[in-house]
N, C-alpha and C. Protein backbone atom coordinates (compact mmCIF):
# COMPACT_ATOMS: atom_id res chain seq x y z
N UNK A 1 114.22 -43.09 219.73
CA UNK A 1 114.00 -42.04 220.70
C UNK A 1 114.72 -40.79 220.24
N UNK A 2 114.43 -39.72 220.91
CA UNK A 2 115.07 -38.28 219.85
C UNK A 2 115.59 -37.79 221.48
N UNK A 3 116.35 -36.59 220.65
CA UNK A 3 116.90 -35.94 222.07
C UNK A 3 118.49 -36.07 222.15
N UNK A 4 118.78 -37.03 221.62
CA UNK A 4 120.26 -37.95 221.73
C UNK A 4 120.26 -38.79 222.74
N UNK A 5 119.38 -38.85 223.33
CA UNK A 5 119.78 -40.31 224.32
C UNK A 5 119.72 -41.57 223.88
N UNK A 6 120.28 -42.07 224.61
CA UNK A 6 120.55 -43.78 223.97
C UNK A 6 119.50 -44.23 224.11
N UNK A 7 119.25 -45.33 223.44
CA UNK A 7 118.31 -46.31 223.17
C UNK A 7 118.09 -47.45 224.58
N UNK A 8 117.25 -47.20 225.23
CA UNK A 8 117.23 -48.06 226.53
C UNK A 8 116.88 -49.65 226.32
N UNK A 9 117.59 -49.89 226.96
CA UNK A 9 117.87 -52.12 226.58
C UNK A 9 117.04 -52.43 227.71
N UNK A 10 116.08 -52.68 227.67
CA UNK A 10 115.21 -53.80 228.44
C UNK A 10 115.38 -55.36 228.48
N UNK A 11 115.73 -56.16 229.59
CA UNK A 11 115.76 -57.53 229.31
C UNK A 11 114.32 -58.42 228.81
N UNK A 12 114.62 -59.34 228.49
CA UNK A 12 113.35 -60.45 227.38
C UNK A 12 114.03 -61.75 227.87
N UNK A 13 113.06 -62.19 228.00
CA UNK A 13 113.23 -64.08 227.99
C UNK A 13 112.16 -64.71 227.76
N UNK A 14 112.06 -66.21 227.71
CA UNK A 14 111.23 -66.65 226.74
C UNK A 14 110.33 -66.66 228.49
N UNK A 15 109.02 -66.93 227.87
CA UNK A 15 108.10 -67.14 229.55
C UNK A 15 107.43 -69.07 228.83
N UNK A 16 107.61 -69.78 230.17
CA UNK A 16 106.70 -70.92 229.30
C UNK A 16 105.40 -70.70 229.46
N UNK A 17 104.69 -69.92 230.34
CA UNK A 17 103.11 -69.82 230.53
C UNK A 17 103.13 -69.33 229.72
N UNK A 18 103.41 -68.08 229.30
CA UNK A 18 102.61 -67.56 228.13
C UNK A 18 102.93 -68.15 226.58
N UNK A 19 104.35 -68.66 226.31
CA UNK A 19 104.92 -69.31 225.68
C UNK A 19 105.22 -68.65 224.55
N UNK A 20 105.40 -67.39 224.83
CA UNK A 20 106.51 -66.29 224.12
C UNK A 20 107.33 -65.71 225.05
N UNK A 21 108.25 -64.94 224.44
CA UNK A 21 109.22 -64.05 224.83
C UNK A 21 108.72 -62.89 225.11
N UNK A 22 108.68 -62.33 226.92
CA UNK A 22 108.86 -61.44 227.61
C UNK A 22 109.10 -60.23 227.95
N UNK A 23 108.61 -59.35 228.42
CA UNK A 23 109.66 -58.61 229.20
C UNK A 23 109.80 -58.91 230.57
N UNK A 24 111.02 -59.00 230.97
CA UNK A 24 111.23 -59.34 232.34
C UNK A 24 111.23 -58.13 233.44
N UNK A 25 110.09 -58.07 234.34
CA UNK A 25 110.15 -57.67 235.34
C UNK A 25 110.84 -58.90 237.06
N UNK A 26 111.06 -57.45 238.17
CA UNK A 26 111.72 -58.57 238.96
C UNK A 26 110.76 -58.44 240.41
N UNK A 27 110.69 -59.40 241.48
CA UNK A 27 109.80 -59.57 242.30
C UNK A 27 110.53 -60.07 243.08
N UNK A 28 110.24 -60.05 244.29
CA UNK A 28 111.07 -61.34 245.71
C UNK A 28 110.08 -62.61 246.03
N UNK A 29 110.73 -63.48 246.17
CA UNK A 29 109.92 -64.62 246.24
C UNK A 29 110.03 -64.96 247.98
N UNK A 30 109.01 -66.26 248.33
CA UNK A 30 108.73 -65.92 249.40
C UNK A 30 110.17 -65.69 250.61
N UNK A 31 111.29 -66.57 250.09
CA UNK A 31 112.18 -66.16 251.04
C UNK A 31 112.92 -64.64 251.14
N UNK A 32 112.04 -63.28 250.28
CA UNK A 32 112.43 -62.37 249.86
C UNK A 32 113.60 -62.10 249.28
N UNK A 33 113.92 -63.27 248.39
CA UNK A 33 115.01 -63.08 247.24
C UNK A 33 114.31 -62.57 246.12
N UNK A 34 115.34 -61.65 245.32
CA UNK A 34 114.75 -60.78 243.79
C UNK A 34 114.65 -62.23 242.98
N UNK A 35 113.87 -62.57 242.11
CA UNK A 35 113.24 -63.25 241.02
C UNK A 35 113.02 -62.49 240.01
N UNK A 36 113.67 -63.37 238.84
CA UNK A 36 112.43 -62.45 237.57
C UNK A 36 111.63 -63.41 237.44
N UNK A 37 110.81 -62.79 236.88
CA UNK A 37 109.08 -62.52 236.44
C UNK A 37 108.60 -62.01 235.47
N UNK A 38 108.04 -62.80 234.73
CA UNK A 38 107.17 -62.37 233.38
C UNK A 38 106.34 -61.33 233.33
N UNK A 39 106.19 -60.29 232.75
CA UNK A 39 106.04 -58.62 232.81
C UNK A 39 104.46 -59.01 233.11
N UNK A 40 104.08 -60.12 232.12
CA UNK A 40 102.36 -60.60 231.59
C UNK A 40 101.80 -61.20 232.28
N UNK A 41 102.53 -62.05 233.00
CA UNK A 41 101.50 -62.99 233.55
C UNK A 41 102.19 -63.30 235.05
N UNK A 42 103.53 -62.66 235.59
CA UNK A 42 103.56 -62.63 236.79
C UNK A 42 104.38 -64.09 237.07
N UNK A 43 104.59 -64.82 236.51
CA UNK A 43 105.58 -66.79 236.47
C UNK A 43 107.03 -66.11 237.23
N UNK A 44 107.16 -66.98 237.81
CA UNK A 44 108.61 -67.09 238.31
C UNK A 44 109.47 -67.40 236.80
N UNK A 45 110.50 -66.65 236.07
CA UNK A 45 110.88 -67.15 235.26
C UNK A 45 112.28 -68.01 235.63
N UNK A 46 112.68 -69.11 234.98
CA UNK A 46 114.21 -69.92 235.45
C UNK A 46 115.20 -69.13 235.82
N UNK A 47 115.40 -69.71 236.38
CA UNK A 47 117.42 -68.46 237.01
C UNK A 47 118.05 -68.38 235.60
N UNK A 48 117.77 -69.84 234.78
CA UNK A 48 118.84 -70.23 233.87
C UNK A 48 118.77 -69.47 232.27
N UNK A 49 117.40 -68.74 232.54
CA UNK A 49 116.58 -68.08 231.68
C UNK A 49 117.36 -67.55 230.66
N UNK A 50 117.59 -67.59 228.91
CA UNK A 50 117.76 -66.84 228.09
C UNK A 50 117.45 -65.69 228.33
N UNK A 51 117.88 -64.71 229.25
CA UNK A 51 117.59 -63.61 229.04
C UNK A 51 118.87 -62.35 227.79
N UNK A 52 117.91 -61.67 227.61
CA UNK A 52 118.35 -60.94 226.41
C UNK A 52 118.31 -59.78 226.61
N UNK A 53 118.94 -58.48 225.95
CA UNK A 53 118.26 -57.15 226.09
C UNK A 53 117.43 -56.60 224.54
N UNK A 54 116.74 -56.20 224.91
CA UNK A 54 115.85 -55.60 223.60
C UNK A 54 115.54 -54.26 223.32
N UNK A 55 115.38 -53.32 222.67
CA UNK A 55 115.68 -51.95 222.47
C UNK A 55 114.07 -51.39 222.35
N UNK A 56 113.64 -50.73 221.77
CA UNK A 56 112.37 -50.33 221.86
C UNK A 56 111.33 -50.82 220.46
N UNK A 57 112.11 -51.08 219.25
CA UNK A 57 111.72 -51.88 218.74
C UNK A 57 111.54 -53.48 218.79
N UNK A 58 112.32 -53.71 219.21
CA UNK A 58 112.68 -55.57 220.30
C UNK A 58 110.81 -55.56 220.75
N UNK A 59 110.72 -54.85 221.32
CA UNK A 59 109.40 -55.01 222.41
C UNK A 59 108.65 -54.49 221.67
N UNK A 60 108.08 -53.90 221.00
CA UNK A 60 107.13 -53.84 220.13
C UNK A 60 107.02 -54.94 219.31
N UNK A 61 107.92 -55.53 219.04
CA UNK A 61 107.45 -56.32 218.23
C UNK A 61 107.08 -57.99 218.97
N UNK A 62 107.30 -57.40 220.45
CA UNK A 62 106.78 -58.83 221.44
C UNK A 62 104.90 -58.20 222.16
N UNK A 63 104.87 -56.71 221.37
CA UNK A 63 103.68 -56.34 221.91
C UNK A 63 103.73 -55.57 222.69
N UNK A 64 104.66 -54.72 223.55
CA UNK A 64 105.16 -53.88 224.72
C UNK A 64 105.49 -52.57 223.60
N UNK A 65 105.28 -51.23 224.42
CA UNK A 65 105.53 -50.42 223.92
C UNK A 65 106.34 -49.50 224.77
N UNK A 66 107.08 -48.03 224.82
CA UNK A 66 107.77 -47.87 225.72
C UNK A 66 107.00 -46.13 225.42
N UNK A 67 107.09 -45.15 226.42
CA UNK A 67 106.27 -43.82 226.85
C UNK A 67 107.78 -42.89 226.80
N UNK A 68 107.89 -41.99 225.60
CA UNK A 68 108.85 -41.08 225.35
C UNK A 68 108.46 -40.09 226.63
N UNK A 69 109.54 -39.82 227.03
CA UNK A 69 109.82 -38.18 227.85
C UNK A 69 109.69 -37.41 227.02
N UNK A 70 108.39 -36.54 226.97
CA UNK A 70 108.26 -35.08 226.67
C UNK A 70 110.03 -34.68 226.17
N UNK A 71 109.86 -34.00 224.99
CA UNK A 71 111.05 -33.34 224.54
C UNK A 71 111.51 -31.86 225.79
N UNK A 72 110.71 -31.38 226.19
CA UNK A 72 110.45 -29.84 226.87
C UNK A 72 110.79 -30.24 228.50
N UNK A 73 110.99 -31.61 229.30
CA UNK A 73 111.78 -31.84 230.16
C UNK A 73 110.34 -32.21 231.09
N UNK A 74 109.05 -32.07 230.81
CA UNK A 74 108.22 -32.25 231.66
C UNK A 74 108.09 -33.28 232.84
N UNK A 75 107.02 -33.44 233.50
CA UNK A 75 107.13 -33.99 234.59
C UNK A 75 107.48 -34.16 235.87
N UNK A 76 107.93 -34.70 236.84
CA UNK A 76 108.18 -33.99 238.14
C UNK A 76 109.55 -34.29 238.34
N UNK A 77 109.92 -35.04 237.76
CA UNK A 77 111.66 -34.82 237.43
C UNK A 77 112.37 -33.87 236.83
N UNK A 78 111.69 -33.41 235.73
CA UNK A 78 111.79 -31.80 235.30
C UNK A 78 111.42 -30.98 235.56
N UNK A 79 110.55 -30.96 236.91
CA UNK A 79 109.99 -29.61 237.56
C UNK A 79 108.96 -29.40 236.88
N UNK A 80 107.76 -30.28 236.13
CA UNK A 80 107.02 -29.89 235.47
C UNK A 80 105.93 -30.16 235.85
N UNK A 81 105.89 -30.50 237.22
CA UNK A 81 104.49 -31.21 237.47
C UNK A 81 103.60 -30.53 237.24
N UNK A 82 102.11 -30.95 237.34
CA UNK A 82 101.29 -29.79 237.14
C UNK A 82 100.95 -28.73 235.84
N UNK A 83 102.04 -29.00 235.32
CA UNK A 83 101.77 -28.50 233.56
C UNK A 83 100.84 -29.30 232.71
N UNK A 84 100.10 -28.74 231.72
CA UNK A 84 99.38 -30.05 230.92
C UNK A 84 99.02 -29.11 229.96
């Protein structure tokens, strides 16, 4: 990533449905406790889960890619909405 910001760590764990390694998104299950969850296919993943962090190459190379912030601050966090 350019700019000088750090390199953002996303967590990974292995998923058995899909039966690779992840990105972990998180969800509440029905007693509305947070769960993770397989980014792909939505599985309850184990509590006990290998989870890992992975950098932006990590996930590319599990197939995930990550969307740079405009260098110029765009977007509606930068007051840029509406620019294009």
């Amino acid at each position: 990533m350019s700019g000088g910001r750090p390199e953002p760590l996303l967590p990974v764990a292995p998923c058995a449905a899909c039966g690779t390694d992840v990105l972990v998104a998180w969800d509440l299950d029905e007693a509305e406790e947070l769960v993770a969850v397989c980014a792909r296919c939505n599985a309850v993943l184990p509590a006990d889960a290998d989870r890992r962090p992975a950098d932006a190459d990590g996930l590319r190379e599990l197939g995930f890619t990550l969307d740079e912030v405009p260098g110029d601050g765009g977007g509606c966090g930068g007051g840029g909405c509406g620019r294009g």
